[in-house]
PDB file of N, CA and C in Angstrom:
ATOM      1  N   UNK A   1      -8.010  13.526  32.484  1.00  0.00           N
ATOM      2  CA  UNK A   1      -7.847  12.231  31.868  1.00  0.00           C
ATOM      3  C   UNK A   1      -7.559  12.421  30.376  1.00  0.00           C
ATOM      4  N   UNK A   2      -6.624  11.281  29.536  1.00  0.00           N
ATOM      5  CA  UNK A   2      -6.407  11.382  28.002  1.00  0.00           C
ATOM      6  C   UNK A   2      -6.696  10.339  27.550  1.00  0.00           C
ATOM      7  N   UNK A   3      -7.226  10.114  26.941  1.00  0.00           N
ATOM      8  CA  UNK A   3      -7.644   9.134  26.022  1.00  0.00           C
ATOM      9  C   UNK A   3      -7.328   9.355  24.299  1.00  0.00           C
ATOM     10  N   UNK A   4      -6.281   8.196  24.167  1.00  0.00           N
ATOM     11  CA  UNK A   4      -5.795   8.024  22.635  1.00  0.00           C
ATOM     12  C   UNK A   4      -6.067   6.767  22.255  1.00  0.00           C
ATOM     13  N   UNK A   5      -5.796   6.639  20.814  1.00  0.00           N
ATOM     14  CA  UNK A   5      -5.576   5.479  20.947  1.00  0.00           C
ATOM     15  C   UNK A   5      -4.325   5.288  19.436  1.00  0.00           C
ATOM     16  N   UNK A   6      -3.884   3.620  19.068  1.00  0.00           N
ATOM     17  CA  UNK A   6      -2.674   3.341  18.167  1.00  0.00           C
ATOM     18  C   UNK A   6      -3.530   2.864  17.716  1.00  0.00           C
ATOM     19  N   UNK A   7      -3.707   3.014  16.079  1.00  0.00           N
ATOM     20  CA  UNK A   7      -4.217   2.341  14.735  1.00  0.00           C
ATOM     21  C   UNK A   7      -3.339   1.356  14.178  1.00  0.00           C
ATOM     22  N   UNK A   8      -2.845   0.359  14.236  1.00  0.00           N
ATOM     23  CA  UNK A   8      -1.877  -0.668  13.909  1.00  0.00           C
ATOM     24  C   UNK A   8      -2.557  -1.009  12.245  1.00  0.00           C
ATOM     25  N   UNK A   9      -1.700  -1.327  11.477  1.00  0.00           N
ATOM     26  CA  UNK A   9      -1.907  -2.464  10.268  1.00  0.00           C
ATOM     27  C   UNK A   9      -1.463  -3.393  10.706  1.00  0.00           C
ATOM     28  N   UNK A  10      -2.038  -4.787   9.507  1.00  0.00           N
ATOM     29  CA  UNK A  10      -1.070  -5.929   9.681  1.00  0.00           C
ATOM     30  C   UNK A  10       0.305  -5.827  10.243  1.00  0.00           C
ATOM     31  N   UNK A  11       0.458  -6.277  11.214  1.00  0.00           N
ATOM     32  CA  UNK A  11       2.030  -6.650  11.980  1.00  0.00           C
ATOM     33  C   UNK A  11       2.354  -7.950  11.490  1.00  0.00           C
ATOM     34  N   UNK A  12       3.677  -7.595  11.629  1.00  0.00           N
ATOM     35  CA  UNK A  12       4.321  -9.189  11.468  1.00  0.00           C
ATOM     36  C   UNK A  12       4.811  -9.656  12.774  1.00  0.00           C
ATOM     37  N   UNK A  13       4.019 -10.680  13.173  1.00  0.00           N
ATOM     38  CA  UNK A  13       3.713 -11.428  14.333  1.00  0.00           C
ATOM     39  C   UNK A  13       3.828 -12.652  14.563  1.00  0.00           C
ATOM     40  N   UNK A  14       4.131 -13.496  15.160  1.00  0.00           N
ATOM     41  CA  UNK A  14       3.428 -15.220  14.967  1.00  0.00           C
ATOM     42  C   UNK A  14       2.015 -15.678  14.807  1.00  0.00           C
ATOM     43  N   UNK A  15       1.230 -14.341  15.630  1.00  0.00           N
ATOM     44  CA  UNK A  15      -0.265 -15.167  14.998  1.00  0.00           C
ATOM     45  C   UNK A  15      -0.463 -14.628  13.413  1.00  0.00           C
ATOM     46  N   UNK A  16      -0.152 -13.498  13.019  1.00  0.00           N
ATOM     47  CA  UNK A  16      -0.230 -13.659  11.456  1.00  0.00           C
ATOM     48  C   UNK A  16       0.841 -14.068  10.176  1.00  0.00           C
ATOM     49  N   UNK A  17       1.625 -15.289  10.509  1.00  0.00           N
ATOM     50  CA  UNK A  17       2.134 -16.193  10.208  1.00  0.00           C
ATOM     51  C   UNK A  17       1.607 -17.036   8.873  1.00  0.00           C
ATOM     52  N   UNK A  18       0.388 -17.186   9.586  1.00  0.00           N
ATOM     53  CA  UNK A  18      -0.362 -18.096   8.381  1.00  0.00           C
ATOM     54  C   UNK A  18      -0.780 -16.960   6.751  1.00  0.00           C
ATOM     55  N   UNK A  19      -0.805 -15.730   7.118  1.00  0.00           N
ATOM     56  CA  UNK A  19      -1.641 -14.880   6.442  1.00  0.00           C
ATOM     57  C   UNK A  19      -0.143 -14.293   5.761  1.00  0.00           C
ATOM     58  N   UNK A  20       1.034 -14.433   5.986  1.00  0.00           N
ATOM     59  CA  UNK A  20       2.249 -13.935   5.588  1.00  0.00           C
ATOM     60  C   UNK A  20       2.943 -15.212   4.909  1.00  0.00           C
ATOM     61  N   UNK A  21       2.366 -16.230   4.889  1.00  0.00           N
ATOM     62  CA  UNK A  21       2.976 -17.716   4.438  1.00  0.00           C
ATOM     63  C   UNK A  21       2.686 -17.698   2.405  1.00  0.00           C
ATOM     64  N   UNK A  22       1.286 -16.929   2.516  1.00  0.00           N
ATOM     65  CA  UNK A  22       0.027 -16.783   1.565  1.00  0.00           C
ATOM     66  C   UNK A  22       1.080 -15.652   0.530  1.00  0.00           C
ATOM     67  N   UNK A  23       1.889 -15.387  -0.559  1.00  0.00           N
ATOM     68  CA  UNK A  23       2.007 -14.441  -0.869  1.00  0.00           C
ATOM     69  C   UNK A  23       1.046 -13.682  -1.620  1.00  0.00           C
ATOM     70  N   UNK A  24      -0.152 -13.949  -1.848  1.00  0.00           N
ATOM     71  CA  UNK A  24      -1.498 -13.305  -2.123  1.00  0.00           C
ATOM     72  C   UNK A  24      -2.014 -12.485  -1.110  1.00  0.00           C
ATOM     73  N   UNK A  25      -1.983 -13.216  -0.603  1.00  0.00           N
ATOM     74  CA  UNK A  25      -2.383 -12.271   0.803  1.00  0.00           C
ATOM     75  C   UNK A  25      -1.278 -10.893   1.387  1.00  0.00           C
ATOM     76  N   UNK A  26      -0.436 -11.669   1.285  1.00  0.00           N
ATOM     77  CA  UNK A  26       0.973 -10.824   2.040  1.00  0.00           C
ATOM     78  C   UNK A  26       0.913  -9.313   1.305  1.00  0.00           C
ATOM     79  N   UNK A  27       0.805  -9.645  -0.152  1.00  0.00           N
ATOM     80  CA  UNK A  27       1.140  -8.724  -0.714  1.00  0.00           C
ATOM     81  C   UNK A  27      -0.085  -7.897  -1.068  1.00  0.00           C
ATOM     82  N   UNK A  28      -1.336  -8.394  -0.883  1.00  0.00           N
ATOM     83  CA  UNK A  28      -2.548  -7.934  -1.279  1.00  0.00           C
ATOM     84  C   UNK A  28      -2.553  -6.578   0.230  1.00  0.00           C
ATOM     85  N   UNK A  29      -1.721  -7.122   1.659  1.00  0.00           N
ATOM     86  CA  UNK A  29      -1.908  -5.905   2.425  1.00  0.00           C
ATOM     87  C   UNK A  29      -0.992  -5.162   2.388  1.00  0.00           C
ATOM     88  N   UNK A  30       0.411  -5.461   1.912  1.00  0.00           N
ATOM     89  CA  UNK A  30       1.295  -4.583   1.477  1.00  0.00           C
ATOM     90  C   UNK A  30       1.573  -3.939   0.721  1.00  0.00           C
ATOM     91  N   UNK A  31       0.573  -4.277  -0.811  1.00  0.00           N
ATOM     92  CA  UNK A  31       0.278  -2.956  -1.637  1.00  0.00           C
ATOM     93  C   UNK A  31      -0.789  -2.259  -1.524  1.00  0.00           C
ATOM     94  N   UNK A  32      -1.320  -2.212  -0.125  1.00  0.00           N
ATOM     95  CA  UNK A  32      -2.379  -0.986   0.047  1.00  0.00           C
ATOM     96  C   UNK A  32      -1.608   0.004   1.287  1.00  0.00           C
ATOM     97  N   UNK A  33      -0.400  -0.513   1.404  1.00  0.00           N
ATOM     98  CA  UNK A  33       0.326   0.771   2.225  1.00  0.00           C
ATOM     99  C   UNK A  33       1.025   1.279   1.207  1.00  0.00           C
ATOM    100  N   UNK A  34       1.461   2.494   1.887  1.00  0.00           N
ATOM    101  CA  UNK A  34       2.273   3.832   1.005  1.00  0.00           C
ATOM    102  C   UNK A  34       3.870   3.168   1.463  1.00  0.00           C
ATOM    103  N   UNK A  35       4.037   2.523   2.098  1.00  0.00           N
ATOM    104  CA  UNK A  35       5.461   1.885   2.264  1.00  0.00           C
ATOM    105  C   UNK A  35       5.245   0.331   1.729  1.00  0.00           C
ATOM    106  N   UNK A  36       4.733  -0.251   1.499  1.00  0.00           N
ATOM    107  CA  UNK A  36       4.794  -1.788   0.584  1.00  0.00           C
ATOM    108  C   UNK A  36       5.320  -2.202   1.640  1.00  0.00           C
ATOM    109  N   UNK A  37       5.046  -2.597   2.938  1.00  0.00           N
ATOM    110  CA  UNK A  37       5.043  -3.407   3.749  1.00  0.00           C
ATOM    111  C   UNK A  37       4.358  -3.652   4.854  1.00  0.00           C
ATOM    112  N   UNK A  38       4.579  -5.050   5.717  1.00  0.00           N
ATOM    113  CA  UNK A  38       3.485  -5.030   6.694  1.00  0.00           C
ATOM    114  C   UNK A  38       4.413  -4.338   7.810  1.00  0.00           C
ATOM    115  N   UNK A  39       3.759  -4.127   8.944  1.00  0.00           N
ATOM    116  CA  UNK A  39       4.733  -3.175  10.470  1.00  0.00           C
ATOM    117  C   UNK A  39       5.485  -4.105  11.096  1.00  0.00           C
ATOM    118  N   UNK A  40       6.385  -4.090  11.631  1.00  0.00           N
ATOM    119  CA  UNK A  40       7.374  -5.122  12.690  1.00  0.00           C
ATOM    120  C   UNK A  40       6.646  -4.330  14.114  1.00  0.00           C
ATOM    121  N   UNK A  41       6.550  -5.451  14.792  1.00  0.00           N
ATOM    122  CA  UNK A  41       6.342  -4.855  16.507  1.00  0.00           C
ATOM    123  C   UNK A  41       6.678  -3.747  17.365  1.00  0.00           C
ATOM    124  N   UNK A  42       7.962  -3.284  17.182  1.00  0.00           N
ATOM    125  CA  UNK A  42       8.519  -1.876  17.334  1.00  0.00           C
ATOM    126  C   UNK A  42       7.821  -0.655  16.504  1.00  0.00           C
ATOM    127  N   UNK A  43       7.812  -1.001  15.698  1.00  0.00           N
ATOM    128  CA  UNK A  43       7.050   0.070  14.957  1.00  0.00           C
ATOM    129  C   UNK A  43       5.757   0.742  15.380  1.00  0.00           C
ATOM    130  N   UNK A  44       4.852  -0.265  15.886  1.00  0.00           N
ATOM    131  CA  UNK A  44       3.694   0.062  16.466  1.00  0.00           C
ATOM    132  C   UNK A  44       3.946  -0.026  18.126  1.00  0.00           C
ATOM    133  N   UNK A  45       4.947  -0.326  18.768  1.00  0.00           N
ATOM    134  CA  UNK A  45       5.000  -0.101  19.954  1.00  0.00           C
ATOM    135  C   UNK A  45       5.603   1.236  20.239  1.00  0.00           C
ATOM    136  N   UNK A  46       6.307   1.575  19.234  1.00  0.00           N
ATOM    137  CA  UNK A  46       6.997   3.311  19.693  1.00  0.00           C
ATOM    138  C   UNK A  46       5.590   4.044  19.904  1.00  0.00           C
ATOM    139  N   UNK A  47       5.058   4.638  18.856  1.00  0.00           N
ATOM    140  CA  UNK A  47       4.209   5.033  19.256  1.00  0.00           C
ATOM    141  C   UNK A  47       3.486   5.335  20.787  1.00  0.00           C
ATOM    142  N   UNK A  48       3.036   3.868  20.922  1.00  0.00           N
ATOM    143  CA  UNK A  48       2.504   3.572  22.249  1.00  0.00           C
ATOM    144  C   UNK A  48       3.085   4.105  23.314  1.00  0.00           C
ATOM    145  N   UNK A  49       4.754   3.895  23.357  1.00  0.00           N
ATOM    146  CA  UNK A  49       5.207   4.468  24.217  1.00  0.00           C
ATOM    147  C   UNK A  49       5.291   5.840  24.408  1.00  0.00           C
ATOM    148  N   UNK A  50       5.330   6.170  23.345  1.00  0.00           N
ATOM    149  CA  UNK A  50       5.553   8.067  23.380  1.00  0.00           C
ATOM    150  C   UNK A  50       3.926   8.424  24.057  1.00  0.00           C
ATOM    151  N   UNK A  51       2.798   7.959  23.599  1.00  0.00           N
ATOM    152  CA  UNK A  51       2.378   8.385  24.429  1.00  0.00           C
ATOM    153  C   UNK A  51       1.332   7.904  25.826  1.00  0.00           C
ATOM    154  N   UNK A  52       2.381   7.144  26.458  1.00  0.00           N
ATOM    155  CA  UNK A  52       2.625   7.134  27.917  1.00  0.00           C
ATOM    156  C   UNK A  52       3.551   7.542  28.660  1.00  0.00           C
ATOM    157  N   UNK A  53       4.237   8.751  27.563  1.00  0.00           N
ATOM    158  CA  UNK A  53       5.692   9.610  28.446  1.00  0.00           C
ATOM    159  C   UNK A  53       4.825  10.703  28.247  1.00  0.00           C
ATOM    160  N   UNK A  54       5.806  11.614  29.176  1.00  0.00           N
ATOM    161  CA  UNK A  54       5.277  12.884  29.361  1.00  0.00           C
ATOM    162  C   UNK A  54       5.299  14.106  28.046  1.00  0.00           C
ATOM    163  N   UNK A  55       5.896  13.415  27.550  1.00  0.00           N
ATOM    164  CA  UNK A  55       6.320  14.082  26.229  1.00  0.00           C
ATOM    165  C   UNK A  55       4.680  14.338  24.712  1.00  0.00           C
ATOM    166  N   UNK A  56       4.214  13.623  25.759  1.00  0.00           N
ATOM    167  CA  UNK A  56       2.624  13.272  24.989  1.00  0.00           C
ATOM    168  C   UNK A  56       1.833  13.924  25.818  1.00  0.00           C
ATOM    169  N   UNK A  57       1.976  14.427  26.816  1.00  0.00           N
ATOM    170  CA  UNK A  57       1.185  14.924  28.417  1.00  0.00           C
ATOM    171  C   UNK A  57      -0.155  15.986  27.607  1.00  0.00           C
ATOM    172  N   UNK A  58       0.145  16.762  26.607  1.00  0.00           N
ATOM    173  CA  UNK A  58      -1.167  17.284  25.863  1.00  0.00           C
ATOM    174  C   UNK A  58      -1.879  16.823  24.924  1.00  0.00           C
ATOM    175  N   UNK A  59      -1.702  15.694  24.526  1.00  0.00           N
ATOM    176  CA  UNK A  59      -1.902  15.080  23.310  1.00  0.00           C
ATOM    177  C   UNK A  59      -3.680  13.948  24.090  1.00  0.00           C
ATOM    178  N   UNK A  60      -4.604  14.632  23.923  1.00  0.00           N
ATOM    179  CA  UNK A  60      -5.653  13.748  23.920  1.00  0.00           C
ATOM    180  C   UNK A  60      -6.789  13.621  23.140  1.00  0.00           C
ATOM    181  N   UNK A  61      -7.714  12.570  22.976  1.00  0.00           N
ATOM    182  CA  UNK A  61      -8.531  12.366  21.922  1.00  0.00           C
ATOM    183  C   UNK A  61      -7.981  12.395  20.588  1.00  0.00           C
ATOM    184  N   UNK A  62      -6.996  11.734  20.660  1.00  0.00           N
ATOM    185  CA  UNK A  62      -6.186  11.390  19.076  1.00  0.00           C
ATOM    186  C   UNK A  62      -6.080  10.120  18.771  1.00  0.00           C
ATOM    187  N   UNK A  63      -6.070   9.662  17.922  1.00  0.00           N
ATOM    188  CA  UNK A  63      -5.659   8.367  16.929  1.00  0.00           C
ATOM    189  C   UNK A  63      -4.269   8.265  15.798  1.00  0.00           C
ATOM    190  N   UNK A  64      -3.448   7.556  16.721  1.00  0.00           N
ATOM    191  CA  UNK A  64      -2.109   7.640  15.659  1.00  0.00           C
ATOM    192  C   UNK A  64      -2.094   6.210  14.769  1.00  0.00           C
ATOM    193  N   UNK A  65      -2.466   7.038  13.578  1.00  0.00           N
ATOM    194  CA  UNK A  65      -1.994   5.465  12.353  1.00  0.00           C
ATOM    195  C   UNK A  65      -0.884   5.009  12.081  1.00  0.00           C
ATOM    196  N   UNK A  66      -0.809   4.194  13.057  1.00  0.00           N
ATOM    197  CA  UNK A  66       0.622   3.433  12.640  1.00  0.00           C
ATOM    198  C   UNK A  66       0.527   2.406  11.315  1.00  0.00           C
ATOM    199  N   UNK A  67       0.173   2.633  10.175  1.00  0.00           N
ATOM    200  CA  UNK A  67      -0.387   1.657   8.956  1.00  0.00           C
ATOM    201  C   UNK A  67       0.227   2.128   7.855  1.00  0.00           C
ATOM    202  N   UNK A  68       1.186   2.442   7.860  1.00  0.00           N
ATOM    203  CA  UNK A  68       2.512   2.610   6.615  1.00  0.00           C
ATOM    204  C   UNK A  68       1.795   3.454   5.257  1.00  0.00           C
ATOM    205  N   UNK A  69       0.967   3.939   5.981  1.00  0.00           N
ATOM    206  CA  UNK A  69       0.412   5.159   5.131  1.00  0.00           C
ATOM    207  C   UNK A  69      -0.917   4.673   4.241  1.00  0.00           C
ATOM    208  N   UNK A  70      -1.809   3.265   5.080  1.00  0.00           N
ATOM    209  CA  UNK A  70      -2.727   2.713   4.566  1.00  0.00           C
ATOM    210  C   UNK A  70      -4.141   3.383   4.101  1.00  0.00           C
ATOM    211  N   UNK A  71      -4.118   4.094   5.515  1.00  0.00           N
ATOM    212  CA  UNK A  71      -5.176   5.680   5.918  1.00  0.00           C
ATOM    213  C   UNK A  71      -5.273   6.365   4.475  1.00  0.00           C
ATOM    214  N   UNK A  72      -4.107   6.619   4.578  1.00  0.00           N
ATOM    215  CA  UNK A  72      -3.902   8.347   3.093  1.00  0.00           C
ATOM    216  C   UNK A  72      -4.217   7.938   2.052  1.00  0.00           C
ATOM    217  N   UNK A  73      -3.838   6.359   1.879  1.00  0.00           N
ATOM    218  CA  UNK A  73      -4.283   6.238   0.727  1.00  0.00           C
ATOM    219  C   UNK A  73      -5.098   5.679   0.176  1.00  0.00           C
ATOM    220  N   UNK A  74      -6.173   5.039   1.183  1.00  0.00           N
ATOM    221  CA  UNK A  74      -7.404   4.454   1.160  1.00  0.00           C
ATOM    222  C   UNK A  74      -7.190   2.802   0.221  1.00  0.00           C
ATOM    223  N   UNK A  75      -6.513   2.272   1.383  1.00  0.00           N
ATOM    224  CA  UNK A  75      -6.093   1.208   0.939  1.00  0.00           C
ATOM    225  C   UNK A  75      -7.082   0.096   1.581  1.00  0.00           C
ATOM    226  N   UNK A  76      -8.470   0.376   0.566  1.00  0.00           N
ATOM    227  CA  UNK A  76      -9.253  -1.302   0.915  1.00  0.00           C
ATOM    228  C   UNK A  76      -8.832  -2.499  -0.066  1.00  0.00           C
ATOM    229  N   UNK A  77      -9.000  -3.194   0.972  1.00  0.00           N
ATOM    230  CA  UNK A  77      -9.012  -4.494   0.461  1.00  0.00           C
ATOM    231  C   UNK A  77      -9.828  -6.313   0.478  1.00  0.00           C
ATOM    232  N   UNK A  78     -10.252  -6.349  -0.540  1.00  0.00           N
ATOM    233  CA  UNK A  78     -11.390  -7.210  -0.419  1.00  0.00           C
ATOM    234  C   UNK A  78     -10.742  -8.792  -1.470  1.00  0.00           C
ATOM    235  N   UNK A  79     -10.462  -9.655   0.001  1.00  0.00           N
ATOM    236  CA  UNK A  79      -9.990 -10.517  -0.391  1.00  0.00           C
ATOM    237  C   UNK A  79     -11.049 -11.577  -1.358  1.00  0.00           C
ATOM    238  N   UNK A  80     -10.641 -12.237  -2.035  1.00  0.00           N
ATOM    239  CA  UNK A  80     -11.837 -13.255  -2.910  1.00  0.00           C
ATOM    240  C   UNK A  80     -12.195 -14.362  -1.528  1.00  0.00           C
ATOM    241  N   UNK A  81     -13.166 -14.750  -1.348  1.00  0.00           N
ATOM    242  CA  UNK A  81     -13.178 -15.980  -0.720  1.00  0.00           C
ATOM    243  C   UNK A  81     -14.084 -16.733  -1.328  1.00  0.00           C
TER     244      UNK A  81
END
């Protein structure tokens, strides 16, 4: 058995719509990635797919950050509320 899993950042989605409307917000999660942006759906679905091909067949107990380099660079963020 393998067990992985995909680390996603903010996607740009319809449910986070409201949180991408906000340019405080928008940009408060896009300058804590190493690419200054949030992920499009493909982005975090490649991943996924690669590994449910065989091409991943050794690859277990891993975590792939798909988060535009949020990880590396220890991008917290603590919104005001």
């Amino acid at each position: 058995m393998r067990v992985n899993a995909v680390a996603p950042v903010v996607v740009d989605t319809p449910l986070t719509q409201q949180i991408k409307r906000d340019p405080e917000w928008y940009n408060a999660y896009a300058d804590k990635t190493a690419l200054k942006r949030w992920a499009r759906p493909e982005e975090v679905a490649g991943p996924a797919v690669f590994l449910a091909t065989l091409a991943a067949s050794y690859i277990t107990g891993s975590v792939i950050y798909v988060d535009g380099g949020w990880a590396a660079i220890d991008g917290r963020f603590e919104p005001k509320l």
